[in-house]
Protein backbone atom coordinates (compact mmCIF):
# COMPACT_ATOMS: atom_id res chain seq x y z
CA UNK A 1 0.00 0.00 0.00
CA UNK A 2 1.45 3.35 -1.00
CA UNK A 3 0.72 6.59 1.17
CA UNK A 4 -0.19 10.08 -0.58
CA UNK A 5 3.01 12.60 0.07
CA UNK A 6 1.90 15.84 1.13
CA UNK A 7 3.50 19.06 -0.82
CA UNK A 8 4.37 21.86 1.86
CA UNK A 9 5.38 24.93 0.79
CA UNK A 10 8.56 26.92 2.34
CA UNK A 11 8.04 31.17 2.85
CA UNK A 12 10.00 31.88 0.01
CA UNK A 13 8.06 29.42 -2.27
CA UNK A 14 4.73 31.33 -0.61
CA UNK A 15 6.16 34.64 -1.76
CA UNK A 16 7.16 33.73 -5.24
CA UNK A 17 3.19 32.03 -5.67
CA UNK A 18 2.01 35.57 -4.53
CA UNK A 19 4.55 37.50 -6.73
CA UNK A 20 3.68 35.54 -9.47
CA UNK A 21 -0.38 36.42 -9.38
CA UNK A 22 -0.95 32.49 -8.95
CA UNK A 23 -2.40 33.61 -4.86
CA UNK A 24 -4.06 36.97 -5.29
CA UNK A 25 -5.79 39.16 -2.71
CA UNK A 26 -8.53 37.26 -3.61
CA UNK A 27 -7.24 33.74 -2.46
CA UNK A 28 -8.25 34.72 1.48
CA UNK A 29 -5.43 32.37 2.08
CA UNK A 30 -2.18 31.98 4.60
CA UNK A 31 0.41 29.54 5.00
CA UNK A 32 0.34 27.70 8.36
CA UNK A 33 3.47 25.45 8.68
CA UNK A 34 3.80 24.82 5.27
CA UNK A 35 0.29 24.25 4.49
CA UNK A 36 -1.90 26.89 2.09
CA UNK A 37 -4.66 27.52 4.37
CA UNK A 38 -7.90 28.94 3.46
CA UNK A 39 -8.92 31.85 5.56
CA UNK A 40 -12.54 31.47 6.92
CA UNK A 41 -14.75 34.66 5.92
CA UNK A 42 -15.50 37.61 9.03
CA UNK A 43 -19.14 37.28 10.58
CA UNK A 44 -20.17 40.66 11.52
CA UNK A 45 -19.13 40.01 15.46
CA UNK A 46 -15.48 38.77 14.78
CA UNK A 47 -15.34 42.03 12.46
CA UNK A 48 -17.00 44.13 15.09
CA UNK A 49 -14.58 43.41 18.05
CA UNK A 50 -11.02 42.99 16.13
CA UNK A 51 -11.81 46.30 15.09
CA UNK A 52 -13.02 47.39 18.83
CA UNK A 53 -9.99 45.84 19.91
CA UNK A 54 -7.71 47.45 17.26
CA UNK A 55 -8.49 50.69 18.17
CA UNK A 56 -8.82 50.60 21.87
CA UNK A 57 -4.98 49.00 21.32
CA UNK A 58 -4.10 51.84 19.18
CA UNK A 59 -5.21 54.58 22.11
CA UNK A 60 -3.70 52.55 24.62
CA UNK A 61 -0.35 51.91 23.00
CA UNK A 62 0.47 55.07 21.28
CA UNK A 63 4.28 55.65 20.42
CA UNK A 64 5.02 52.62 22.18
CA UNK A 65 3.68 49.32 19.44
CA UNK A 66 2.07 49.53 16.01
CA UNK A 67 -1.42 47.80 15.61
CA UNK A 68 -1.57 45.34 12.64
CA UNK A 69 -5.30 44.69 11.53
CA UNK A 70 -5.38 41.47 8.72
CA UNK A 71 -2.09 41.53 7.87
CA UNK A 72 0.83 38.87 7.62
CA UNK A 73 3.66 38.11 9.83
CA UNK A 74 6.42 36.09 8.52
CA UNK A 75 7.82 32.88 10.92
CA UNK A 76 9.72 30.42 9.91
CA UNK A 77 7.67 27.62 8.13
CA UNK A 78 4.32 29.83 8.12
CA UNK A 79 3.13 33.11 6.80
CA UNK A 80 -0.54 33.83 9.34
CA UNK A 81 -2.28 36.73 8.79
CA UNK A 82 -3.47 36.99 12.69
CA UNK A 83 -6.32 39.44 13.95
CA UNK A 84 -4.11 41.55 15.32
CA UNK A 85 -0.64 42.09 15.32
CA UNK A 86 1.01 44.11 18.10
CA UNK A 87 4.76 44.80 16.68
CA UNK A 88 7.44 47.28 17.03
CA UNK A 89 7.30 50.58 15.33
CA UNK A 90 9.44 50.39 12.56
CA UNK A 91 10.77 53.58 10.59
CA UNK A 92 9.72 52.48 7.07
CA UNK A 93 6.18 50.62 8.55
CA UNK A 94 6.89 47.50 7.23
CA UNK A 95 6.93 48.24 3.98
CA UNK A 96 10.63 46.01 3.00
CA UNK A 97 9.54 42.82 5.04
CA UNK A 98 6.60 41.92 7.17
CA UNK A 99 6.73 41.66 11.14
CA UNK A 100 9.52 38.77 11.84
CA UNK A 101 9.03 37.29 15.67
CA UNK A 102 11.73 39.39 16.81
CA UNK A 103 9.27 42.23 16.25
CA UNK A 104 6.47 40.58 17.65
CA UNK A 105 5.35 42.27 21.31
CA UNK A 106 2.15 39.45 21.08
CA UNK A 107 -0.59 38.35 18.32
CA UNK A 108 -4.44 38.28 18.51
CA UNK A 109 -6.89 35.97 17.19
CA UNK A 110 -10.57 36.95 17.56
CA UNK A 111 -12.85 33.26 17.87
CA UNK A 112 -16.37 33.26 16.71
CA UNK A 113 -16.21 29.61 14.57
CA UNK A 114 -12.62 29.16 14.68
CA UNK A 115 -11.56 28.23 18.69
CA UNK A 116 -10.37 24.69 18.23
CA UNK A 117 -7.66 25.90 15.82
CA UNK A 118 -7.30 28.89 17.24
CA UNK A 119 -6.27 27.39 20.62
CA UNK A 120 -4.48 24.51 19.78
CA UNK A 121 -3.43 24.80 16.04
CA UNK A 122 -2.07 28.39 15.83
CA UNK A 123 -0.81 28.88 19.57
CA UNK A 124 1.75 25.76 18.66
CA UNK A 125 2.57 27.31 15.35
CA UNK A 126 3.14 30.66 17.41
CA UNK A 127 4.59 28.84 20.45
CA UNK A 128 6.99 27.40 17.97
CA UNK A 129 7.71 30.96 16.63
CA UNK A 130 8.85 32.18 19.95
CA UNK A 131 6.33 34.84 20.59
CA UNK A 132 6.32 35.98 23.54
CA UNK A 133 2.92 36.09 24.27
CA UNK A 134 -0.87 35.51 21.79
CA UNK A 135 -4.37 35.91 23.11
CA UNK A 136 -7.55 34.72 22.19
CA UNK A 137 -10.67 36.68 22.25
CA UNK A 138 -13.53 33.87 22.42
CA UNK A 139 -16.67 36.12 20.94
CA UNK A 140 -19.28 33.40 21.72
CA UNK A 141 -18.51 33.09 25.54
CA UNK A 142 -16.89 36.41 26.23
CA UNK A 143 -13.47 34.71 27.29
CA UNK A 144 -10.15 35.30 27.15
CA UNK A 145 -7.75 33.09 26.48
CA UNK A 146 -3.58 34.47 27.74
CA UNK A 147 -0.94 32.38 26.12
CA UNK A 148 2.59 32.95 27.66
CA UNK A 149 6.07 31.61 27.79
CA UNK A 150 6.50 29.93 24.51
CA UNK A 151 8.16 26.16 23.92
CA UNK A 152 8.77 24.02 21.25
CA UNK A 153 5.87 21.93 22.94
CA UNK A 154 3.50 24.83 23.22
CA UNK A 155 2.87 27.85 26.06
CA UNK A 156 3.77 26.69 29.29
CA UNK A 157 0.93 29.18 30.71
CA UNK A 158 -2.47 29.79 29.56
CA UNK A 159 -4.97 31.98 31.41
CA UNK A 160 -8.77 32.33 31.17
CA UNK A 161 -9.81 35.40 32.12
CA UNK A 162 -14.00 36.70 31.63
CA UNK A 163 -14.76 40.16 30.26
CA UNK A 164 -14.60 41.98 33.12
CA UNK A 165 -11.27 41.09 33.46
CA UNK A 166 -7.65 42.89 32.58
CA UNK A 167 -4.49 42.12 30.96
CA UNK A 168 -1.22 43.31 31.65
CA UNK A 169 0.99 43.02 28.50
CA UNK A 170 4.04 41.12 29.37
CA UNK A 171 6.29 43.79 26.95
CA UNK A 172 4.19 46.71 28.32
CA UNK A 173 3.86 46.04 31.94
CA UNK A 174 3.01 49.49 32.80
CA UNK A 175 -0.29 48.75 30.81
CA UNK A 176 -2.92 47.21 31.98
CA UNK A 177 -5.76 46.53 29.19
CA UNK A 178 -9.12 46.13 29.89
CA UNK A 179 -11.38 43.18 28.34
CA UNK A 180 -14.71 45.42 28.93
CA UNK A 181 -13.38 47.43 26.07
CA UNK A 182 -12.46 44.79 23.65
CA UNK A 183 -15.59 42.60 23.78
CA UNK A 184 -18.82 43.94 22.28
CA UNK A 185 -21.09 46.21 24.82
């Protein structure tokens, strides 16, 4: 009995697919760990509070982080386009390479129909990445889910906090956020 080989697909070979017009900005695609991923489409509450979350980010973390809505960030075997990105301020805003994990303060991902691979799939993909720190925003049940201290294995700490509760940013410790404003009223 033979077994199918599965074709995965390095950065690079991502880019060049994307340069090429053979992905478009019409694909809704990413690349998670080699894979071409389809990207599921935004029901009006997972568009509501990333962008609720975006900006209460944005007036929280002025001059210190720049807030990335939709847009990629480049690891080593995957190219995810999270939520929300919160990344170093960079003098030419990105525009020569996309946010590397170096630049990465922590990552959002806002659950409505996606919590399974939210929670396990991508937090070992960004585990694996070595950022510092990802949350998930669970939309249905008004949870949040802290992801901390990254490992090959996964985050040694996660932490479920309801949305009356607040997060201090491990790279902004000064800050401490408030889930009230993120969630939907």
């Amino acid at each position: 009995m033979t077994t199918s080989k599965i074709r995965l697909w390095t950065v690079a070979e991502y880019h060049q697919m994307i340069d090429c017009g053979i992905l478009t900005p019409e694909s809704y695609v990413e690349l998670l760990e080699g894979r071409i991923v389809e990207i599921n489409p935004q029901r009006a509450p997972h568009a509501a509070t990333t962008q609720r979350t975006s900006d209460y980010l944005k007036s929280q973390l002025t001059q210190e982080a720049h807030i990335r809505m939709h847009l990629p960030v480049t690891l080593l075997t995957s190219e995810p386009e999270p939520d929300i990105a919160v990344v170093q301020i960079d003098p030419k805003a990105y525009g020569v390479h996309h946010p590397t994990p170096e630049e990465i303060f922590f990552l959002i991902e806002i659950s409505d129909t996606t919590l399974r691979i939210d929670r396990q799939e991508k937090a070992l993909i960004y585990a694996r990445a070595n950022i510092p720190e990802y949350w998930v925003l669970d939309v249905s049940d008004r949870q949040a889910y802290i992801y901390r201290h990254p490992t090959q294995e996964g985050y040694k700490s996660e932490t479920v906090l309801s949305d009356s509760g607040k997060i201090e940013p491990l790279n902004f410790p000064s800050v401490s956020l408030s889930l009230t404003e993120m969630f939907l009223p």
